[in-house]
N, C-alpha and C. Protein backbone atom coordinates (compact mmCIF):
# COMPACT_ATOMS: atom_id res chain seq x y z
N UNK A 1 -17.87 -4.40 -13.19
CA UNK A 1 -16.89 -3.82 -12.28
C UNK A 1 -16.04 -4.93 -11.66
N UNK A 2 -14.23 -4.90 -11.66
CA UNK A 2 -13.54 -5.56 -11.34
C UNK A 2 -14.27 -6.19 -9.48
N UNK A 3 -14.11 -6.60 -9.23
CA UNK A 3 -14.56 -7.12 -7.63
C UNK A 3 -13.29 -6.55 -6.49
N UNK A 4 -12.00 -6.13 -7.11
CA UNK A 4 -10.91 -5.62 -6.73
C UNK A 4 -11.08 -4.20 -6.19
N UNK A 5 -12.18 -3.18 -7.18
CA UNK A 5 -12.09 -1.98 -6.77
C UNK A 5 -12.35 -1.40 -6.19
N UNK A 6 -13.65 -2.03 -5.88
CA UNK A 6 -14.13 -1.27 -4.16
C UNK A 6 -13.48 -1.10 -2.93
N UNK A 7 -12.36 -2.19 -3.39
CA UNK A 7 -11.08 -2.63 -1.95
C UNK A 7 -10.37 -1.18 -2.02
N UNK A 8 -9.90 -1.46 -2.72
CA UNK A 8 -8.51 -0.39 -3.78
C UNK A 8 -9.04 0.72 -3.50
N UNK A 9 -10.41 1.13 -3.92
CA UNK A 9 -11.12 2.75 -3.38
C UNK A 9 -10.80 3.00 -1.69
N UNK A 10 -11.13 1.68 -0.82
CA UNK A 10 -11.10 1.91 0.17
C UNK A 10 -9.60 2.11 0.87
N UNK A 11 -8.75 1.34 0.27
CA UNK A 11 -7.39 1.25 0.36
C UNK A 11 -7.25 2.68 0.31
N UNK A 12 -7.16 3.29 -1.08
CA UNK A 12 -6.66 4.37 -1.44
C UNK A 12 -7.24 5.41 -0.48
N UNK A 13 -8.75 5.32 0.07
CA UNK A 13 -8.77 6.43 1.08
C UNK A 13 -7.71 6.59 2.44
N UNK A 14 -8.13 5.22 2.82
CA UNK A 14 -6.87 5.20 4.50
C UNK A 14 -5.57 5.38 4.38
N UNK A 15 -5.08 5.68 3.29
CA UNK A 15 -3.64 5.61 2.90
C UNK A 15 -3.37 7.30 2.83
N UNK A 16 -1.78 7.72 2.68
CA UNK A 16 -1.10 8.65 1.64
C UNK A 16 -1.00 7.92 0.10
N UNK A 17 -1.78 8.92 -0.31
CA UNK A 17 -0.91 8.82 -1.72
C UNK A 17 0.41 7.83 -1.84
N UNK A 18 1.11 8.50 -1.26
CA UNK A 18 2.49 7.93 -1.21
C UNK A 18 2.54 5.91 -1.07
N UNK A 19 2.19 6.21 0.10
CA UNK A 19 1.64 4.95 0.84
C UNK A 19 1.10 4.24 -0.42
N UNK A 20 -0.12 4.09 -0.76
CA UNK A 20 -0.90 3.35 -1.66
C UNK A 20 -0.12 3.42 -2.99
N UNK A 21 0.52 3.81 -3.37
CA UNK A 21 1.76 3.71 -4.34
C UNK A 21 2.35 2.42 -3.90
N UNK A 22 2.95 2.59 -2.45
CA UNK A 22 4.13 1.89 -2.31
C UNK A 22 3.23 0.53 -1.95
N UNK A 23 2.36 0.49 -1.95
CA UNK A 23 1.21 -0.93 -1.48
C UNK A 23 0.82 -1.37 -2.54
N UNK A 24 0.75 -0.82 -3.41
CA UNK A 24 -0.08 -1.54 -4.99
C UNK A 24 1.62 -1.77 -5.76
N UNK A 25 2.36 -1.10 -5.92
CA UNK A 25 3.55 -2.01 -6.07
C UNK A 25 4.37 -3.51 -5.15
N UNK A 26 3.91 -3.31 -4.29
CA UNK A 26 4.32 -4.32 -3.46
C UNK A 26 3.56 -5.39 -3.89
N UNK A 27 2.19 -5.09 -3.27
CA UNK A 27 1.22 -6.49 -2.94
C UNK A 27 0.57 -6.79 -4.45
N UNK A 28 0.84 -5.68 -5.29
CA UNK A 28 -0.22 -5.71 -6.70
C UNK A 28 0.67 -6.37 -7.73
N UNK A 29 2.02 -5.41 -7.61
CA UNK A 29 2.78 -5.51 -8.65
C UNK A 29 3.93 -6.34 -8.48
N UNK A 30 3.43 -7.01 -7.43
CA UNK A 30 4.61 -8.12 -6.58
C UNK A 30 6.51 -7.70 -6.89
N UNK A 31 6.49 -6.66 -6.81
CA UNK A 31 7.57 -5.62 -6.45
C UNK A 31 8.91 -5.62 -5.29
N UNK A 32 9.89 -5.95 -5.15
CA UNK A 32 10.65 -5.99 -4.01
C UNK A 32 10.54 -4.95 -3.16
N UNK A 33 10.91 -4.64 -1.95
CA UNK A 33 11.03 -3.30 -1.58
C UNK A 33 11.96 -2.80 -2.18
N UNK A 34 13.46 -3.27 -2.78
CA UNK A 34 14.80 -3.17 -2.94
C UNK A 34 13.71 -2.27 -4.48
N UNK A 35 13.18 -2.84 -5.26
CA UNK A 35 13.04 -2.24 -6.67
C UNK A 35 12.06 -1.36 -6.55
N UNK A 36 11.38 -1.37 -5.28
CA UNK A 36 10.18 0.27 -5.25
C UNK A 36 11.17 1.38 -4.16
N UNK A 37 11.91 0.83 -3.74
CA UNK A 37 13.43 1.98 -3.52
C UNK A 37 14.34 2.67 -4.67
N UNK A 38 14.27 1.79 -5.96
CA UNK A 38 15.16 2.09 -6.87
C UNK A 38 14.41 2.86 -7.70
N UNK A 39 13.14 2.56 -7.57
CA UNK A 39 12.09 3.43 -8.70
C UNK A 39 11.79 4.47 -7.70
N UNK A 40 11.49 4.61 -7.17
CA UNK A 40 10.73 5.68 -6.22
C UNK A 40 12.16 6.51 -6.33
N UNK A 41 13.11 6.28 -6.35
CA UNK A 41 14.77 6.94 -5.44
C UNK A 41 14.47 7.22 -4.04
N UNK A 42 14.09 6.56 -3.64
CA UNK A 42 14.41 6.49 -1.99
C UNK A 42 14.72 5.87 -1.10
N UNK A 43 15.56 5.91 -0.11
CA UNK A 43 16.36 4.44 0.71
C UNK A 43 15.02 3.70 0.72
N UNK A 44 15.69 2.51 0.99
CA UNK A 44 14.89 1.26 0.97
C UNK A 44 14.15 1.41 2.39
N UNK A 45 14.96 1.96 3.76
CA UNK A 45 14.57 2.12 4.78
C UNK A 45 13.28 3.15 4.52
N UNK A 46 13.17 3.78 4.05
CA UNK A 46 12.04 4.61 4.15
C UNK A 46 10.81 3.77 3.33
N UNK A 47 10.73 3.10 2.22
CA UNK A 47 10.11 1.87 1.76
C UNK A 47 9.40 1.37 3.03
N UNK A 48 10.23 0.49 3.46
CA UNK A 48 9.77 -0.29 4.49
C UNK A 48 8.95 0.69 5.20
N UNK A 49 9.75 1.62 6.29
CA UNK A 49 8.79 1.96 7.17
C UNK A 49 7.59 2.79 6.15
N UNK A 50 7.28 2.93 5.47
CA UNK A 50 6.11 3.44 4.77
C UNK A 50 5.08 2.32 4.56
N UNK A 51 5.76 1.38 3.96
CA UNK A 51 4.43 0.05 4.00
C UNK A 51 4.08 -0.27 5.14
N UNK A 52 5.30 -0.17 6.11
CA UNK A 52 4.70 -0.94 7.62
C UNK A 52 3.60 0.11 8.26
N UNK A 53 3.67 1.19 7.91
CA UNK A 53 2.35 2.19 8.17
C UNK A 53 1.54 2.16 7.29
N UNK A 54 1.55 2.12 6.21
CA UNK A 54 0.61 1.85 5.44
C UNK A 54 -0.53 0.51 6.20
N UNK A 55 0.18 -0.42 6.46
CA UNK A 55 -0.69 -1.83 6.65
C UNK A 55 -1.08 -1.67 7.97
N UNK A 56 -0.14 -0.60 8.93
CA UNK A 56 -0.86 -0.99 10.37
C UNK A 56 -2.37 0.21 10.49
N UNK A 57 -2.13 1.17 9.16
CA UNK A 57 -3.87 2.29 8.66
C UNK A 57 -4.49 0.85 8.52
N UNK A 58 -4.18 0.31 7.40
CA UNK A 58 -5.16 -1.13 6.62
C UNK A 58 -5.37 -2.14 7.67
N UNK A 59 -5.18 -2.42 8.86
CA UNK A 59 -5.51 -3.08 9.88
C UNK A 59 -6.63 -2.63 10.15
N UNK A 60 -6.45 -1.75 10.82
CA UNK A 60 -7.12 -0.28 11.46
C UNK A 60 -8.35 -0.55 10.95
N UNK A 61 -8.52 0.64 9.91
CA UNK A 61 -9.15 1.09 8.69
C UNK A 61 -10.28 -0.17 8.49
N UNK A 62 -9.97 -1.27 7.83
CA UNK A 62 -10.44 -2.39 6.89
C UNK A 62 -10.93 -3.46 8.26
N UNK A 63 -10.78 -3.03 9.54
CA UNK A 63 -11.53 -4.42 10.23
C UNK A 63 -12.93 -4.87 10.33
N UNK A 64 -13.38 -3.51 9.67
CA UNK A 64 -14.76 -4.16 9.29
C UNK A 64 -15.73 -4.24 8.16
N UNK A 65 -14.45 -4.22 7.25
CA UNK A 65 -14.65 -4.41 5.81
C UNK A 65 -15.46 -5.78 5.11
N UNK A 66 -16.34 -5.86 4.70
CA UNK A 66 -17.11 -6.35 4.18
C UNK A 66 -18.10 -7.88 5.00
N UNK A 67 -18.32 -6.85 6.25
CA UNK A 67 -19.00 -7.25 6.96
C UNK A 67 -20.20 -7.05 7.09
């Protein structure tokens, strides 16, 4: 088993769908926001504020992750 997936399981719970899309393109698929706006079709503004919620769940969520 990758050592990655247990994260990614946990990721994918605290998230939307949506969200964990727009986080595994970003941080995974080292992705611009500008090109997960162009793929997704959605302003770039909505990008952003979606990851920036995404990460402030993954703050949250993950502070006592593998403790």
């Amino acid at each position: 088993m990758d050592d990655a997936e247990p994260l990614l399981a946990a990721i994918s719970r605290l998230v939307s769908p949506f969200e964990f899309r727009i986080y595994v393109q970003h941080v995974l698929s080292d992705m611009t926001f500008k090109e997960i706006a162009e793929l997704e079709k959605r302003p770039l503004g909505t990008i952003t504020a979606t990851y920036s919620v995404a990460i402030a769940k993954l703050k949250k969520g993950l502070e006592n992750y593998g403790k």
